[in-house]
C-alpha atoms as a PDB file:
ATOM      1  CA  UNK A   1     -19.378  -0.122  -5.881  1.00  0.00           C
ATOM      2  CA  UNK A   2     -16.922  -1.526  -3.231  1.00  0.00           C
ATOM      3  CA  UNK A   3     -13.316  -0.343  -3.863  1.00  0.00           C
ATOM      4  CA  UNK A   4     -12.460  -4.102  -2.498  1.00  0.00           C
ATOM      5  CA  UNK A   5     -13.916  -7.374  -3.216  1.00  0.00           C
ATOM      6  CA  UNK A   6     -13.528 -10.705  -1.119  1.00  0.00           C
ATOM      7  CA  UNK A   7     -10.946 -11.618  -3.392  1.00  0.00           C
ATOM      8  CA  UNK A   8      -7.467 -10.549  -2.400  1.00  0.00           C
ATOM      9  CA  UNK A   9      -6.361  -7.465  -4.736  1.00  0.00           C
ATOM     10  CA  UNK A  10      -2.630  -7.674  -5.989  1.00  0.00           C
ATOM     11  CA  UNK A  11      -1.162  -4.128  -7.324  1.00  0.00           C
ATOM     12  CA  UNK A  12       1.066  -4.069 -10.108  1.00  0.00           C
ATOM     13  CA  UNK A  13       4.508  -5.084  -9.924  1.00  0.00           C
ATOM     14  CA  UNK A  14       4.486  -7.462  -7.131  1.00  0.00           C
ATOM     15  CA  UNK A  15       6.396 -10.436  -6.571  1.00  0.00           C
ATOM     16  CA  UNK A  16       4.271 -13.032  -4.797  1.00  0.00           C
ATOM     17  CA  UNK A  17       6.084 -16.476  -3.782  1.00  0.00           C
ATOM     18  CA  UNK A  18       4.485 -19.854  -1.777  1.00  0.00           C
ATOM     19  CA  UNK A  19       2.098 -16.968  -0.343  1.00  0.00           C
ATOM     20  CA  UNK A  20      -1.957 -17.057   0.466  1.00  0.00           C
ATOM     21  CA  UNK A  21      -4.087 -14.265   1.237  1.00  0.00           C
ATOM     22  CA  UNK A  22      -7.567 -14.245   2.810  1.00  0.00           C
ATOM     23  CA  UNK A  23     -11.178 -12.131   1.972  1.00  0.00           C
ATOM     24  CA  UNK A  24     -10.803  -8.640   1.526  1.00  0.00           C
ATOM     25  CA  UNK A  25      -6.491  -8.413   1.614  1.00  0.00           C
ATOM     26  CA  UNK A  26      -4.606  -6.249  -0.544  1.00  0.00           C
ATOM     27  CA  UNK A  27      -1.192  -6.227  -1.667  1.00  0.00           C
ATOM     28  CA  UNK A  28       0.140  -2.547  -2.737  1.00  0.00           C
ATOM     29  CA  UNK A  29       2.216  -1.934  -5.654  1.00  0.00           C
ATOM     30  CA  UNK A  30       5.673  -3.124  -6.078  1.00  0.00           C
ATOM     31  CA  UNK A  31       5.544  -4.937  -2.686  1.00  0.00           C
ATOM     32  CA  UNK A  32       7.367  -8.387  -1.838  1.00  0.00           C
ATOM     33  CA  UNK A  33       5.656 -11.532  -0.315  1.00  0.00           C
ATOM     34  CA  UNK A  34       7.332 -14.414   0.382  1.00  0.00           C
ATOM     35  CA  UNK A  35       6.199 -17.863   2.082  1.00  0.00           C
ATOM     36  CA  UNK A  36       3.533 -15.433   3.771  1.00  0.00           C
ATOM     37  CA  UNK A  37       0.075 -15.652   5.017  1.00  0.00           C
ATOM     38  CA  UNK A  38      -2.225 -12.920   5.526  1.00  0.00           C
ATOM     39  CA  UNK A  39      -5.535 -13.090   7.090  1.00  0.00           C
ATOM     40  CA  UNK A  40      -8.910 -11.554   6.307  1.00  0.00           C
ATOM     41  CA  UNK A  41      -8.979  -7.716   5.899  1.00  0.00           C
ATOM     42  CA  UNK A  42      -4.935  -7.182   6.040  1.00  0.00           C
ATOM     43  CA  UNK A  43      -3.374  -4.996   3.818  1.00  0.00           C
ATOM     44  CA  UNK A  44       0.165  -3.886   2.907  1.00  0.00           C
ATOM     45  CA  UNK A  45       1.023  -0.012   1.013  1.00  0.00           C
ATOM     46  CA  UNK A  46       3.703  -0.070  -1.841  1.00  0.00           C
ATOM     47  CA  UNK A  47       6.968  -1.559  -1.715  1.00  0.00           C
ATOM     48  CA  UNK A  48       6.287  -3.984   1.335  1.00  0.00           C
ATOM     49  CA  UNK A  49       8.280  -6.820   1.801  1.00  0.00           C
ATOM     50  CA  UNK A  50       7.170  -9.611   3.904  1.00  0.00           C
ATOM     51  CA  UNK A  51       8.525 -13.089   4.243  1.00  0.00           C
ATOM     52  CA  UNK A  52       8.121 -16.091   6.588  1.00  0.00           C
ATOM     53  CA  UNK A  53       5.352 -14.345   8.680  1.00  0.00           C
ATOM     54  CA  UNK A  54       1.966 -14.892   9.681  1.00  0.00           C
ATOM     55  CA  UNK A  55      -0.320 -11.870   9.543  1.00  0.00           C
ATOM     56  CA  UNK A  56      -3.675 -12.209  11.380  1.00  0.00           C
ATOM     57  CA  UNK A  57      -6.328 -10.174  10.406  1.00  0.00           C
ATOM     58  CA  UNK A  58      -7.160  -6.166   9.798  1.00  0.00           C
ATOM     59  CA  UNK A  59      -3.498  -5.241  10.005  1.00  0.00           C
ATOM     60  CA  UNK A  60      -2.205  -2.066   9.034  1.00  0.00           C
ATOM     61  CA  UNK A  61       1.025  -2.615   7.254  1.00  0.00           C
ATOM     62  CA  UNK A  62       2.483   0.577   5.691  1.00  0.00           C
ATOM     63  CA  UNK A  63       4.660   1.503   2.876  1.00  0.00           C
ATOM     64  CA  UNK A  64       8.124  -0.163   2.804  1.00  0.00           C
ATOM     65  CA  UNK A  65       7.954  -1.824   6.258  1.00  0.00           C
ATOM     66  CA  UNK A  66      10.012  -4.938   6.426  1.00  0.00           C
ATOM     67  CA  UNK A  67       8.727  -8.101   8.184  1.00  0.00           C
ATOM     68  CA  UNK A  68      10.737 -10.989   8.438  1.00  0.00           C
ATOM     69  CA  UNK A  69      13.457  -9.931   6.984  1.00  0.00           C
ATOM     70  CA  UNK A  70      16.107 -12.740   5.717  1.00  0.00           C
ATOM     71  CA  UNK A  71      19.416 -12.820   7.325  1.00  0.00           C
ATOM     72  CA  UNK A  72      22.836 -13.830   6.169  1.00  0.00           C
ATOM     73  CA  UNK A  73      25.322 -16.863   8.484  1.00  0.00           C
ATOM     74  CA  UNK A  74      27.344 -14.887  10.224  1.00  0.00           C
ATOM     75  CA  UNK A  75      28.506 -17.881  11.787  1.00  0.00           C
ATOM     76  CA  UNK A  76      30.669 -19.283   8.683  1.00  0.00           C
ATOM     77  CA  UNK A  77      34.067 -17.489   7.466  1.00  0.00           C
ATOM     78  CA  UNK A  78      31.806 -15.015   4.800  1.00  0.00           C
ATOM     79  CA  UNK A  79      28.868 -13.527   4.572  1.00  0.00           C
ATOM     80  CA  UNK A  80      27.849 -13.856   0.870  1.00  0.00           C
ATOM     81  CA  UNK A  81      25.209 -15.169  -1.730  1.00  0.00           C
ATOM     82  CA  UNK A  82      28.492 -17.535  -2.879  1.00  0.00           C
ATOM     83  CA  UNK A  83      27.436 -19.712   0.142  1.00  0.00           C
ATOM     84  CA  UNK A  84      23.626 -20.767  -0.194  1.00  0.00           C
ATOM     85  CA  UNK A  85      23.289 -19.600  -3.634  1.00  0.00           C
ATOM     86  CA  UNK A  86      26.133 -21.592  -5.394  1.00  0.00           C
ATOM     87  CA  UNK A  87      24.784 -22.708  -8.213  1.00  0.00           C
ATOM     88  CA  UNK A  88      24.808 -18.675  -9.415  1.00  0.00           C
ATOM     89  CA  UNK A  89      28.276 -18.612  -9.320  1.00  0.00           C
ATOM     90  CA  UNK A  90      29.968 -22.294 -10.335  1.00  0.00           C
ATOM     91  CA  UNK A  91      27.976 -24.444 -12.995  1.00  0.00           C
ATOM     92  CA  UNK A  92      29.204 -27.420 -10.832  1.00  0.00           C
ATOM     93  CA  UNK A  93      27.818 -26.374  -7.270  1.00  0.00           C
ATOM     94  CA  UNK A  94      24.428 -26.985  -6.155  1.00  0.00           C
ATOM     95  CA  UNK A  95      22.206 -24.398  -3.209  1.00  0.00           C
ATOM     96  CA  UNK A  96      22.301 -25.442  -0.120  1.00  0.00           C
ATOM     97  CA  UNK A  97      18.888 -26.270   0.892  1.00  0.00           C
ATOM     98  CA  UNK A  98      19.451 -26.536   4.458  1.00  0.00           C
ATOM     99  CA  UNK A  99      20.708 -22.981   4.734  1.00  0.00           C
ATOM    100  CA  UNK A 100      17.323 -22.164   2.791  1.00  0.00           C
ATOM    101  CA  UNK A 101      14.777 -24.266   5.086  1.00  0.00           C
ATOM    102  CA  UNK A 102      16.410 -22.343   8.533  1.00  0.00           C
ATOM    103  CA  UNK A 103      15.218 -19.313   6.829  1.00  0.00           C
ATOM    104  CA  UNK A 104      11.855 -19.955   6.366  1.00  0.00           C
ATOM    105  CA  UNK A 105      11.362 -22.185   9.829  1.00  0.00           C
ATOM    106  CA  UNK A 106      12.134 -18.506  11.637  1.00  0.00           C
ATOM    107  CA  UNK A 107       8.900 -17.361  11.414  1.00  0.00           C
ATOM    108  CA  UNK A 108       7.539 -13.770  12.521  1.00  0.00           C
ATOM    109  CA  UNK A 109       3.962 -13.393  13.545  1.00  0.00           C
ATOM    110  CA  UNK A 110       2.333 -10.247  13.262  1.00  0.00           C
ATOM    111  CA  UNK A 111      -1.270 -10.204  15.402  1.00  0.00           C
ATOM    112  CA  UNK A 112      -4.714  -8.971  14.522  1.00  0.00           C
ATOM    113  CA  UNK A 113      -5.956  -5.274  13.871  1.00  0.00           C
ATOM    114  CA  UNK A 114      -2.146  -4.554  14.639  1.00  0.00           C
ATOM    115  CA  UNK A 115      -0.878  -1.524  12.957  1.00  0.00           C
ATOM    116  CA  UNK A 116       3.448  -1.238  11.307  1.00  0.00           C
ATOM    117  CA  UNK A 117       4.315   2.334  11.180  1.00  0.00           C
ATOM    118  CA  UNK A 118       5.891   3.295   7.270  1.00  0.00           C
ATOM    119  CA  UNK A 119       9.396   2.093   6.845  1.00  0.00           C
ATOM    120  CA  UNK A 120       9.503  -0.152   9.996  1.00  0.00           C
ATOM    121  CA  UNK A 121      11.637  -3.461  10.550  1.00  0.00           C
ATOM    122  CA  UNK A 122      10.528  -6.502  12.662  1.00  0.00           C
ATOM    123  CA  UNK A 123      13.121  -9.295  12.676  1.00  0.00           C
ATOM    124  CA  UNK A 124      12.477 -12.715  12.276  1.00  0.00           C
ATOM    125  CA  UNK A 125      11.126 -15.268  15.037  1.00  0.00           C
ATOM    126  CA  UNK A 126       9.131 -12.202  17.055  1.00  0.00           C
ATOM    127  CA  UNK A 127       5.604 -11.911  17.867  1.00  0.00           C
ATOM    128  CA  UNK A 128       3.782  -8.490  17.630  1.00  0.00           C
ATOM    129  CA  UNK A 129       0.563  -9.067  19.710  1.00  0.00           C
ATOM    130  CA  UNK A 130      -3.195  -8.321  18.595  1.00  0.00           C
ATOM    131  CA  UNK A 131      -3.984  -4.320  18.447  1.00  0.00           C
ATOM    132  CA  UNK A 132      -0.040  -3.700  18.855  1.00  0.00           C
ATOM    133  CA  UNK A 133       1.565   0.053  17.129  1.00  0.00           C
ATOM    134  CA  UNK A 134       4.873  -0.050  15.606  1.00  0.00           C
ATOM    135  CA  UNK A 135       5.815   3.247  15.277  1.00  0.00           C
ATOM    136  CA  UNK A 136       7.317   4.502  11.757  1.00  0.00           C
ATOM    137  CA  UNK A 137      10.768   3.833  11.607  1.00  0.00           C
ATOM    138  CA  UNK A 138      11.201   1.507  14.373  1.00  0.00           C
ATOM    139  CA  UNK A 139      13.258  -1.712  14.263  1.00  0.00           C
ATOM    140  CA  UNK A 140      11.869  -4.427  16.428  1.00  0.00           C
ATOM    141  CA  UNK A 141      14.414  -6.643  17.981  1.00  0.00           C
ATOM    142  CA  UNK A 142      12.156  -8.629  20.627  1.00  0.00           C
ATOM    143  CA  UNK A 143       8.136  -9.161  20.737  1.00  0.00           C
ATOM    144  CA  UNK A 144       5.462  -6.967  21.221  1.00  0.00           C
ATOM    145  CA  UNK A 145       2.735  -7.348  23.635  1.00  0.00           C
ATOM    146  CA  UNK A 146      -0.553  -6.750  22.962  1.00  0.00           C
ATOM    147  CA  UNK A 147      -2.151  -3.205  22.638  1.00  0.00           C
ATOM    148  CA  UNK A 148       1.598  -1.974  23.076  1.00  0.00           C
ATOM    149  CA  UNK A 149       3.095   1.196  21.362  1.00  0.00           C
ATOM    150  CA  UNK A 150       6.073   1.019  20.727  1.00  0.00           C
ATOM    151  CA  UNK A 151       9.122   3.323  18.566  1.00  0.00           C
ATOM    152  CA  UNK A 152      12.537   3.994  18.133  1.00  0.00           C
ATOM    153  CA  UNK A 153      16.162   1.862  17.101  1.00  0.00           C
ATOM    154  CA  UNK A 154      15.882  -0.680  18.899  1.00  0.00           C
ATOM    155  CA  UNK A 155      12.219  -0.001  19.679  1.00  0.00           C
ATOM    156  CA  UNK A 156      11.041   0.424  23.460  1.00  0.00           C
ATOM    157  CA  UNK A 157       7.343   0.383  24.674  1.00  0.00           C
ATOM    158  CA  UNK A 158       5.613   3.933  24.655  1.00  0.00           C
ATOM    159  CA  UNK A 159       2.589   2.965  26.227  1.00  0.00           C
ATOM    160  CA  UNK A 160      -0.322   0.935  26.231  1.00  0.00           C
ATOM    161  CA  UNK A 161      -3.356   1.616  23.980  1.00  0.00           C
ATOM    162  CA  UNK A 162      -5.573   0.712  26.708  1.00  0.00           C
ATOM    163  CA  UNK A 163      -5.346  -0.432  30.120  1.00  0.00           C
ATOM    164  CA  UNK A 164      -4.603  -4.025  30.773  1.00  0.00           C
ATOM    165  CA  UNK A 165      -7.963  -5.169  31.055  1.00  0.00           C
ATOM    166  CA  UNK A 166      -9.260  -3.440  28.251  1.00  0.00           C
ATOM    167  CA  UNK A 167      -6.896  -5.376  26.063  1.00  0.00           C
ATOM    168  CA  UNK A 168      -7.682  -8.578  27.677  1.00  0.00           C
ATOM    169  CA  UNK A 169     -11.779  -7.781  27.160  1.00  0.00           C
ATOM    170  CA  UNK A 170     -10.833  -6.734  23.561  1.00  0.00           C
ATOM    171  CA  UNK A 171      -9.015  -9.759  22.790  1.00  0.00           C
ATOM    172  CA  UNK A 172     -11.784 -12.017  24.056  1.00  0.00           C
ATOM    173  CA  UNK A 173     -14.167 -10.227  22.425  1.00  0.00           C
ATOM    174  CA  UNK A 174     -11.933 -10.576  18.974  1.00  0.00           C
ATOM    175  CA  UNK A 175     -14.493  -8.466  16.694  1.00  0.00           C
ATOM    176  CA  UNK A 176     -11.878  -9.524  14.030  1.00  0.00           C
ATOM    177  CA  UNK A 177     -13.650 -12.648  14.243  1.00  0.00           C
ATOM    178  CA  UNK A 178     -16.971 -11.718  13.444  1.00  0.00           C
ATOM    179  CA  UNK A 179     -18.754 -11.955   9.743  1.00  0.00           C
ATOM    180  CA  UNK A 180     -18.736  -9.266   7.112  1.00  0.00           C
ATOM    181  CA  UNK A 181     -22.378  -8.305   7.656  1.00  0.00           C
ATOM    182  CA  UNK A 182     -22.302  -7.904  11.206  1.00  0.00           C
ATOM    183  CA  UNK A 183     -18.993  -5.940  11.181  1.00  0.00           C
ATOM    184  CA  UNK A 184     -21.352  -3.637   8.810  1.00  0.00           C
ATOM    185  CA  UNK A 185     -23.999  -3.799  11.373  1.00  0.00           C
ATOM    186  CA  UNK A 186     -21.865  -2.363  13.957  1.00  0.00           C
ATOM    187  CA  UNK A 187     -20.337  -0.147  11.928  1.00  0.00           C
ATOM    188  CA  UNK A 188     -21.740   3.024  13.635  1.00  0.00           C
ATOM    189  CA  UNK A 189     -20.636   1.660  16.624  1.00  0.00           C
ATOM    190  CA  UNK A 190     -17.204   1.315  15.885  1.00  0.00           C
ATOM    191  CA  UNK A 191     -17.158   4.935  14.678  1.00  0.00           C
ATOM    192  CA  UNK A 192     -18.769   6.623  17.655  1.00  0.00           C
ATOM    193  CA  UNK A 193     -18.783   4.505  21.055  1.00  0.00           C
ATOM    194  CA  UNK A 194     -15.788   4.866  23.154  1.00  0.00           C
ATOM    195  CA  UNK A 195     -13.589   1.680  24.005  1.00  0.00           C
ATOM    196  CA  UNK A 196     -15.890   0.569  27.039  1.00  0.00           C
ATOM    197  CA  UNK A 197     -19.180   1.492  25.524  1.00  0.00           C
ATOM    198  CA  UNK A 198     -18.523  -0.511  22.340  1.00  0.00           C
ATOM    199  CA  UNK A 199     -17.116  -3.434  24.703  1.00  0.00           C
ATOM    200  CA  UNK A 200     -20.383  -3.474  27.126  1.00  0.00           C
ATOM    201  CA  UNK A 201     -22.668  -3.476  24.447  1.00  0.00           C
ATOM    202  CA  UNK A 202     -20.880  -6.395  22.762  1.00  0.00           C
ATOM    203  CA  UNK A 203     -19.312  -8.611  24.847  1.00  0.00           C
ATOM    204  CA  UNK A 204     -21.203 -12.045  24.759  1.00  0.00           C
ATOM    205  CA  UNK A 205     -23.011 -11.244  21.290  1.00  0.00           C
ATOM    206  CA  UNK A 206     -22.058  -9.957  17.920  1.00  0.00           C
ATOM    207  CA  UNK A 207     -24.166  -7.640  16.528  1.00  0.00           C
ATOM    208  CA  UNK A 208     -27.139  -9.151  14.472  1.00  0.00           C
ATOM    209  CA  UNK A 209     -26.366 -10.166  11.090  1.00  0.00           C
END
């Protein structure tokens, strides 16, 4: 019997808020998602925590990585909760909800089959492109092209997965697209054909349902 199901799977001890999740997604244990989307296939490990982003599909998000992470207005004379969270600290004072919208409109967008190294950090308002690596232990600080490895504090591009115009062939071919039959159909394929056997068999059809 399938470990997963088309419903999204939800681990114990998870706070989910103003979140949706797509076919096949699951959420590890203990993990954090906040105002969060993530597409068909994507997956966090334990202790997670994910807010304001977008996650396509098939990514690969590993145990304690931090997307999105909320930030504090450095701008004003402190730092602190006292600020935005008011109403904690005085039974007179109200939140301030503007403070609280500006967090969630900086949105981070994490791309399909796209794969975040344990433990790593990608601030808000970045893009990691389709088939992208963060390496464990990075922290992101400005987007990530496609097919693009990339490590270290402040991470740095390693190299490329593939070559250019493999990653532009892969992209229009977006297998993360196709349905969950013919993703079994090619199954073998994925498994055993090199990058540009699998994409010359494939591009301009899916494999039959």
């Amino acid at each position: 019997m399938p470990r997963l199901s088309e419903e999204p799977v939800v681990h114990p001890d998870c706070e989910i808020a103003a979140s949706c999740f797509g076919r096949y997604v699951e959420i590890g244990r203990g993990s954090r998602i906040a105002d969060s989307e993530l597409g068909d296939y994507s997956y966090c490990d334990r202790y997670a925590d994910i807010a304001n982003t977008t996650v396509g599909k098939f990514a690969n998000i590993a145990s304690f990585a931090r997307i999105g992470p909320t930030d504090h207005p450095m701008q004003r004379a402190s730092l602190h909760h006292f600020l935005y969270r008011s109403a904690d600290y005085w039974d007179d004072a109200e939140a301030d909800p503007a403070f609280f919208a500006h967090r969630k409109s900086r949105r981070t967008t994490i791309g399909h089959d796209t794969w975040i190294g344990h433990g790593a950090i990608i601030r808000p308002e970045l893009s990691v492109g389709d088939g992208a690596v963060v390496a464990a232990g990075a922290v992101v600080t400005r987007d990530v092209a496609p097919y693009m490895i990339v490590a270290g504090l402040p991470a740095v591009p390693l190299r490329p997965r593939f070559p250019a115009e493999i990653a532009e062939r892969l992209m229009g071919l977006a297998w993360w697209d196709w349905p969950h039959a013919a993703l079994r159909a090619a199954l073998a394929d994925f498994r055993s054909l090199d990058i540009e056997a699998f994409l010359e068999k494939y591009e301009g059809a899916a494999p039959q349902e």
